[in-house]
Every structure is written in structure tokens, then in C-alpha cells.
C-alpha atoms as a PDB file:
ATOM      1  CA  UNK A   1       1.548  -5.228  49.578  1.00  0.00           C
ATOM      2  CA  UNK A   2       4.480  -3.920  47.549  1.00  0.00           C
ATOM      3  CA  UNK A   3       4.603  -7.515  45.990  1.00  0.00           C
ATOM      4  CA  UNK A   4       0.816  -7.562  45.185  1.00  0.00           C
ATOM      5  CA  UNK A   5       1.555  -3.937  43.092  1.00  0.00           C
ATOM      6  CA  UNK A   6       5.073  -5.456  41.393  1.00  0.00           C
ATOM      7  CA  UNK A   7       2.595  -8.088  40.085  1.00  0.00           C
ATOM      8  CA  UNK A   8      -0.417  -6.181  39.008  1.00  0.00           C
ATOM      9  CA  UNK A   9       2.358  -3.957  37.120  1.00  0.00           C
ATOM     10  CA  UNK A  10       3.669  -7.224  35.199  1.00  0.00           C
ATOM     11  CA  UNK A  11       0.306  -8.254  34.986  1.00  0.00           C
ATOM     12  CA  UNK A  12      -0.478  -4.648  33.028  1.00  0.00           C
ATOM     13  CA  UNK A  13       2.316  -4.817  31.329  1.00  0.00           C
ATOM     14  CA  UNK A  14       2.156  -8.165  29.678  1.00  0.00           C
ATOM     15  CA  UNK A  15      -1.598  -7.637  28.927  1.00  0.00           C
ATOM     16  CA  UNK A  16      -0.676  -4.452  26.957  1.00  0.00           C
ATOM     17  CA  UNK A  17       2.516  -5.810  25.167  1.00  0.00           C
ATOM     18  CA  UNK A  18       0.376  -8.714  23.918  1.00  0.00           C
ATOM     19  CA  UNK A  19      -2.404  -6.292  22.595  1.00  0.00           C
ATOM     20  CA  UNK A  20       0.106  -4.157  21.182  1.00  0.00           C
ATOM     21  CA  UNK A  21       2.010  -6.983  19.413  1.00  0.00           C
ATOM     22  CA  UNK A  22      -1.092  -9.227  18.221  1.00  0.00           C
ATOM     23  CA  UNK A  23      -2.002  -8.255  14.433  1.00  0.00           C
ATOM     24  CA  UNK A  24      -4.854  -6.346  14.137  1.00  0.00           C
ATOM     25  CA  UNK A  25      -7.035  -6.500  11.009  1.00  0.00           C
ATOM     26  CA  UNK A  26      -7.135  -3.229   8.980  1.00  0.00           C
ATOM     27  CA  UNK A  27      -9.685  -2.469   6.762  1.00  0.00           C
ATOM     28  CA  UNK A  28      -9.763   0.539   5.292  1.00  0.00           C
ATOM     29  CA  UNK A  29     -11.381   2.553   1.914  1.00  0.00           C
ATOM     30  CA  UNK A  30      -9.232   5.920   0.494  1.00  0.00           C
ATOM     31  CA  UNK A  31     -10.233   8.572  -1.642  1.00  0.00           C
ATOM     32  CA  UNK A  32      -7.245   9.367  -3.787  1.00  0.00           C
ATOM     33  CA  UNK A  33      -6.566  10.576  -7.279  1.00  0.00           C
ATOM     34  CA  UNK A  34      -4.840   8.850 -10.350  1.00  0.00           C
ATOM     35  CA  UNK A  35      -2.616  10.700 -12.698  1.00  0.00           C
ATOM     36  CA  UNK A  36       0.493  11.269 -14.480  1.00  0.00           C
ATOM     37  CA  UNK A  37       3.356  13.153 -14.127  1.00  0.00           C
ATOM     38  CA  UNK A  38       4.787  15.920 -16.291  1.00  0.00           C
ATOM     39  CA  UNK A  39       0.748  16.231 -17.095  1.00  0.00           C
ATOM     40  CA  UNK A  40      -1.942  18.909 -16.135  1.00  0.00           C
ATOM     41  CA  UNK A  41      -5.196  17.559 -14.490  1.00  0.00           C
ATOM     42  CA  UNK A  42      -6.281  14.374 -13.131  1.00  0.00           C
ATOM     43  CA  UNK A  43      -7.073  11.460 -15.068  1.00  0.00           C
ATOM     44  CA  UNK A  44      -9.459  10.153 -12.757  1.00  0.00           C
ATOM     45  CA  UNK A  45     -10.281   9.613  -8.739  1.00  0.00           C
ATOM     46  CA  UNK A  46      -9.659   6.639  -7.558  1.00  0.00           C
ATOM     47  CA  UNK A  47     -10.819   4.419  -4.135  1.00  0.00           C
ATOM     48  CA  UNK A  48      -8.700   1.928  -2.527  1.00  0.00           C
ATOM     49  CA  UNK A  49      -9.438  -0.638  -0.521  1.00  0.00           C
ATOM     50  CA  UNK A  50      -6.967  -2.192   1.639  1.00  0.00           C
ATOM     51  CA  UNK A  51      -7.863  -5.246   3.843  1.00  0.00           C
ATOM     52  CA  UNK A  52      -5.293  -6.997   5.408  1.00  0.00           C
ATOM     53  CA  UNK A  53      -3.490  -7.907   8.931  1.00  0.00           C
ATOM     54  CA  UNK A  54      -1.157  -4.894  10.364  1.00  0.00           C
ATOM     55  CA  UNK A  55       1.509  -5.563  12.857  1.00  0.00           C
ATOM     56  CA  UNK A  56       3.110  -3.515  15.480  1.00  0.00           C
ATOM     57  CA  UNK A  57       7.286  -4.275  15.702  1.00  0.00           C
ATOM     58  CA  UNK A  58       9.229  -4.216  18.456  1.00  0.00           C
ATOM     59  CA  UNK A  59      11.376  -1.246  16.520  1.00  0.00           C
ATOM     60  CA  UNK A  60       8.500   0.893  16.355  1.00  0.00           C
ATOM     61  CA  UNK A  61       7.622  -0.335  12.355  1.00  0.00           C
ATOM     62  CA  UNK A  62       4.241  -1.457  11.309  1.00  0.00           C
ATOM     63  CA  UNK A  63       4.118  -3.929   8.704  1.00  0.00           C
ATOM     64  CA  UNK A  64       1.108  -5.379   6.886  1.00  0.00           C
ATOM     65  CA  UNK A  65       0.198  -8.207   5.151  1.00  0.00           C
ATOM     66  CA  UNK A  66      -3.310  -8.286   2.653  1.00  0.00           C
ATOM     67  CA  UNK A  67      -4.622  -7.224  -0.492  1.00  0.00           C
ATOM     68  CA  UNK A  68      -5.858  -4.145  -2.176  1.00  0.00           C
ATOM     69  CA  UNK A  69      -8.125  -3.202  -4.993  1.00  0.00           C
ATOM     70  CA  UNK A  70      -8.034  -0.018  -6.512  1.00  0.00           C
ATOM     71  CA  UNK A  71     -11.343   1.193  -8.466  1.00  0.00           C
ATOM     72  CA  UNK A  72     -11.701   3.796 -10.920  1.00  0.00           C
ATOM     73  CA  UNK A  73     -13.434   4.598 -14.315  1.00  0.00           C
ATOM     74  CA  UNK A  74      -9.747   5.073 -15.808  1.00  0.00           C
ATOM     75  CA  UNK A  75      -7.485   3.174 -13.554  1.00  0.00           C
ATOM     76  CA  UNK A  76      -5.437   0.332 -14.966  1.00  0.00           C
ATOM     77  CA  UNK A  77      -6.530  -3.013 -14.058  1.00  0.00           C
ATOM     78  CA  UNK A  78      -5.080  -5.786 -13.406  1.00  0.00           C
ATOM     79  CA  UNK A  79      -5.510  -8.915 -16.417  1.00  0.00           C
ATOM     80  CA  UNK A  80      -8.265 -11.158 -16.213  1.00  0.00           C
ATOM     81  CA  UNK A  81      -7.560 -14.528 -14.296  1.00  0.00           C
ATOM     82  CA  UNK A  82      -5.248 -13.151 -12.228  1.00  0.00           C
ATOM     83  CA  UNK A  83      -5.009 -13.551  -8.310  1.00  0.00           C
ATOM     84  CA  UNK A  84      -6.167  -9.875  -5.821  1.00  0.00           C
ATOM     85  CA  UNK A  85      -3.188  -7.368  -5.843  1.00  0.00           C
ATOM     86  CA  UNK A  86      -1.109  -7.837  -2.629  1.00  0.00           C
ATOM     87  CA  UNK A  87       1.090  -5.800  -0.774  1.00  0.00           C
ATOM     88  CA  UNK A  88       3.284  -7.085   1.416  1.00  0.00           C
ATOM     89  CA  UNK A  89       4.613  -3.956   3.623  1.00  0.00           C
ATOM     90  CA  UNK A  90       7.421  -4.719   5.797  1.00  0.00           C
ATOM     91  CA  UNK A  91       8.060  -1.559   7.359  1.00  0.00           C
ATOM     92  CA  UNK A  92      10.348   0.405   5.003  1.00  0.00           C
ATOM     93  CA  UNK A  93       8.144   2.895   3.606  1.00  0.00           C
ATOM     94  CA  UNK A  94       8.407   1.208   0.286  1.00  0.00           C
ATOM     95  CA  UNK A  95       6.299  -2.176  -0.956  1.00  0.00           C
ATOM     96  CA  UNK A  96       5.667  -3.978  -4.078  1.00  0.00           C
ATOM     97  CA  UNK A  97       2.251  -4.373  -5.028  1.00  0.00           C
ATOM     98  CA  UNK A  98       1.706  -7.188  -7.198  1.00  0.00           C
ATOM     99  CA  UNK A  99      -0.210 -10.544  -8.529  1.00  0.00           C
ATOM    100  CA  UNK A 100       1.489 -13.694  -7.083  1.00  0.00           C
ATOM    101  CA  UNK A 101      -0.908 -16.395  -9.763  1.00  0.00           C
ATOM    102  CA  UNK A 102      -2.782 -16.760 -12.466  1.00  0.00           C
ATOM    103  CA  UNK A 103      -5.650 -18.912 -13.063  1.00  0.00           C
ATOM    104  CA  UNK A 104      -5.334 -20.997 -16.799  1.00  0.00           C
ATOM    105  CA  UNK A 105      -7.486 -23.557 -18.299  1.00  0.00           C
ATOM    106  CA  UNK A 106     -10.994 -24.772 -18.190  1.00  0.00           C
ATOM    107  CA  UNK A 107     -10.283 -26.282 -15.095  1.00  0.00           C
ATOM    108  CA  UNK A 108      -8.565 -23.631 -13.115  1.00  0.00           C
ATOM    109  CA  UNK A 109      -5.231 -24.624 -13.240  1.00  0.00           C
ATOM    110  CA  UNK A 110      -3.188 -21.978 -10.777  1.00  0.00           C
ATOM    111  CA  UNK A 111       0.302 -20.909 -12.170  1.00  0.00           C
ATOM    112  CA  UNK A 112       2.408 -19.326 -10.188  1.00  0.00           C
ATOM    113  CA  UNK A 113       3.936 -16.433 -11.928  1.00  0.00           C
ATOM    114  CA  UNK A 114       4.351 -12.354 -10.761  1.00  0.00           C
ATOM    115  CA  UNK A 115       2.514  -9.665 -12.196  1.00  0.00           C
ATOM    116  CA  UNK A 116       4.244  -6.001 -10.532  1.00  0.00           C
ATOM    117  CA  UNK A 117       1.469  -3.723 -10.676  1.00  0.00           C
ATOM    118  CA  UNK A 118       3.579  -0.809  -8.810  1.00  0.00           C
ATOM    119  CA  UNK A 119       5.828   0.055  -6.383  1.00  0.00           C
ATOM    120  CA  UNK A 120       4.367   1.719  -3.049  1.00  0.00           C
ATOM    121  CA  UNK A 121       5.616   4.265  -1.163  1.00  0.00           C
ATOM    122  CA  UNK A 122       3.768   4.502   2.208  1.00  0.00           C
ATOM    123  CA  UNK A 123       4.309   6.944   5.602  1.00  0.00           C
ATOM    124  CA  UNK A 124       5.050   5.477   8.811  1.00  0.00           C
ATOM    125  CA  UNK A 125       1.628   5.196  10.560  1.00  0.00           C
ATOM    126  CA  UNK A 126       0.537   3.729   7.417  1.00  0.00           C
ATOM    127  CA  UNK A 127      -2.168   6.174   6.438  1.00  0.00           C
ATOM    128  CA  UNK A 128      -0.659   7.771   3.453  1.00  0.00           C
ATOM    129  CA  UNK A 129       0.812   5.834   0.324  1.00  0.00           C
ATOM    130  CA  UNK A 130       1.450   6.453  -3.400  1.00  0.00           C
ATOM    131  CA  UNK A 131       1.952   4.199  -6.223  1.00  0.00           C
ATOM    132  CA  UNK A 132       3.951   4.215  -8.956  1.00  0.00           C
ATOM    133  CA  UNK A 133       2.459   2.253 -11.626  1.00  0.00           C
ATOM    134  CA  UNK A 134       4.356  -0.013 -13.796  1.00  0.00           C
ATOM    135  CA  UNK A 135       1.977  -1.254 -15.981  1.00  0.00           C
ATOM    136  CA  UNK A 136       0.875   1.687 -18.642  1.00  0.00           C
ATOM    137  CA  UNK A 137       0.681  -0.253 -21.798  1.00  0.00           C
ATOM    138  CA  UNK A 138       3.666   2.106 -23.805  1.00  0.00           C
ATOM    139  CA  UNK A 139       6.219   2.578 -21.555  1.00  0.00           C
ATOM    140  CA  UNK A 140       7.471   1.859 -18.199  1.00  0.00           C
ATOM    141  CA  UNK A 141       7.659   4.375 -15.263  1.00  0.00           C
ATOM    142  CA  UNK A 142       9.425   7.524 -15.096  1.00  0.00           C
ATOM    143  CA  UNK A 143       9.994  10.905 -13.105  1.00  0.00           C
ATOM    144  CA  UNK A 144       8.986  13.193 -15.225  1.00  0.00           C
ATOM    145  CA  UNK A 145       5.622  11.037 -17.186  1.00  0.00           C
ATOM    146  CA  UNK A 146       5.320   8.231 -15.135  1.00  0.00           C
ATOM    147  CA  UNK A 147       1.316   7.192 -13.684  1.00  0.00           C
ATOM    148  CA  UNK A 148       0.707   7.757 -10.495  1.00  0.00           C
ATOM    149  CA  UNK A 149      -1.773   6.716  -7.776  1.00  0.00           C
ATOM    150  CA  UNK A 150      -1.832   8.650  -4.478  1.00  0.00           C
ATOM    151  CA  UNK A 151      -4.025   8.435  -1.412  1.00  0.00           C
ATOM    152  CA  UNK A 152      -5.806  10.061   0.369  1.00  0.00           C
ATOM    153  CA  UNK A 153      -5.686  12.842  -2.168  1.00  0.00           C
ATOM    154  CA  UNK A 154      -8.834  15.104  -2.902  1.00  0.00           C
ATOM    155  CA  UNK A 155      -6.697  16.839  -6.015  1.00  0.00           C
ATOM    156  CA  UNK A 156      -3.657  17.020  -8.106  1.00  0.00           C
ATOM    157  CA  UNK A 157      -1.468  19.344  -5.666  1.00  0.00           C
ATOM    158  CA  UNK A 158      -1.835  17.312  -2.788  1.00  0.00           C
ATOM    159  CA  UNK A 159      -1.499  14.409  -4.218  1.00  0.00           C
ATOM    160  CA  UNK A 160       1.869  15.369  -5.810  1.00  0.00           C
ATOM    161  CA  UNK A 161       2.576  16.913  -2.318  1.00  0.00           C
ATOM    162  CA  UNK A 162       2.038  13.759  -0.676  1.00  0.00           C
ATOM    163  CA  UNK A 163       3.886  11.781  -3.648  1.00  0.00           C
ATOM    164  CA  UNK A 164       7.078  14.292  -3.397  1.00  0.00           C
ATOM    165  CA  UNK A 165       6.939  13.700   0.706  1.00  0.00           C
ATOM    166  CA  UNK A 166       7.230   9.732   0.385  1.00  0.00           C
ATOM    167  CA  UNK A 167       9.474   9.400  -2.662  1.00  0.00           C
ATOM    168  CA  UNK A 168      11.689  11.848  -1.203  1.00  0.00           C
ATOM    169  CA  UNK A 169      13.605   9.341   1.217  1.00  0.00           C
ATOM    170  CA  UNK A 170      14.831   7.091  -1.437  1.00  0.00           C
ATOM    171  CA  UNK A 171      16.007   9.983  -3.417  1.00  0.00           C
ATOM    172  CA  UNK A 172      13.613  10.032  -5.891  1.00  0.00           C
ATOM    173  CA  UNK A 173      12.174  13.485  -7.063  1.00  0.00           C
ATOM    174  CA  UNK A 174       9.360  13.663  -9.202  1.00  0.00           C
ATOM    175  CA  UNK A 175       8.088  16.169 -11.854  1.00  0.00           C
END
């Protein structure tokens, strides 16, 4: 009897470390807000899309593995004949999203070279993340200017909020 239990148990056990440990897909759509520091007001709302395989770790970390596409009237796209933005999250609260190819030529000719759209700051249960865009066409990223993409955000204040909250364990303060 006391065997038949000890094996159930491992039974239960494995069953659940297996579920726990096999990716699941996430696919997910977040309001947020785009703006820039050191500036009143939003520049625009923004939705993003993330779609993608996330991982459970052994140490408790979540890491993910997909693409997302942001959508807004004024947020920055990425060029044309480029390959989806991917972020590649490995558990750190910090990712890079970016372009791996490009696509050249009339017959579609795939060159391998990286566009950084941002740098992603994202919370441990992965449901809160803010971007700091590299890509505005004068200047790159700063503190007190820089662009900013943070979701999910219904206004300026809590997207900032959320923004100071991530940032804050690398030591990075914003404006």
C-alpha cells in the first residue's frame, strides 16, 4: 500500500514538473502608451503584440523566445524589408529587441545584419515591460529625452511609474 502511494506521488510529481517545464506558447495584446521623456503628454497609445514560446527555469526565471509588433499612429517602425522584431528574454529583466535580416533584391536575397530597435526592461512574471527606443531619427536614447514605450499603461504617470520600477534595478533613473 505505502509503495502504491510512494509511486502515485512520483507519478504526480513528474507529470507536474514536465507541465511546468514544457514551453508554453504566449500570446498576448497590451495597451500601453508611447512617449518621451523630459516631455509633457503622450505622443500616442500604442498595442503590442507579443507571440512567442515562454519557459519556466528551474531558478524560478521565465524566459521567452518570439516576436513582437508594436502598432501605433506615431510609433516608429521598423524599415521596410526587414525581418518581425524579436525579443529574446532570458530571464534578466532586461532584453534586446531587434531585427536579425533584411530582405534585398528582386529576388529576396536574405542578409543577415542587426537592426536594435530598443532595449526592454520587463518584470518577473513577464506581464509588465518598457522599451527604450533607440531608433528616433536625431539622436540616440537618453534619461532625461529619450522615447519610450511602456505597457500596459493607460497614461503618462503610470507608464513612467512602471518605467521608473523596471529601470530602477540596473541603476538607471529616468526623467
Amino acid at each position: 500500500m505505502k509503495l502504491k502511494m510512494l509511486f502515485i506521488l512520483v507519478l504526480l510529481l513528474a507529470a507536474s514538473a514536465i507541465w511546468y517545464f514544457t514551453p508554453k506558447h504566449y500570446n498576448k495584446t497590451l495597451d500601453g502608451v508611447y512617449y518621451q521623456l523630459g516631455q509633457e503628454g503622450i505622443i500616442g497609445d500604442v498595442k503590442v503584440h507579443l507571440s512567442g514560446k515562454l519557459r519556466n527555469h528551474i531558478n524560478g526565471h521565465k524566459s521567452f523566445r518570439g516576436t513582437i509588433d508594436i502598432t501605433g499612429a506615431k510609433v516608429p517602425q521598423i524599415p521596410k524589408g526587414r525581418d518581425d522584431l524579436q525579443l529574446l528574454y532570458s530571464g534578466e529583466n532586461f532584453a534586446s529587441v531587434v531585427s536579425f535580416y533584411s530582405v534585398s533584391g528582386k529576388n529576396g536575397t536574405i542578409v543577415p545584419n542587426i537592426y536594435f530597435y530598443g532595449a526592454a526592461y520587463i518584470n518577473d512574471d513577464f506581464t509588465r515591460f518598457t522599451i527604450a527606443l533607440s531608433n528616433d531619427e536625431n539622436k540616440h536614447w537618453t534619461q532625461s529625452d529619450g522615447f519610450m514605450i511602456t505597457a500596459p499603461a493607460k497614461d503618462r504617470e503610470e507608464a513612467t511609474r512602471i518605467s521608473q520600477e523596471l529601470m530602477s534595478k540596473f541603476g538607471t533613473r529616468i526623467n
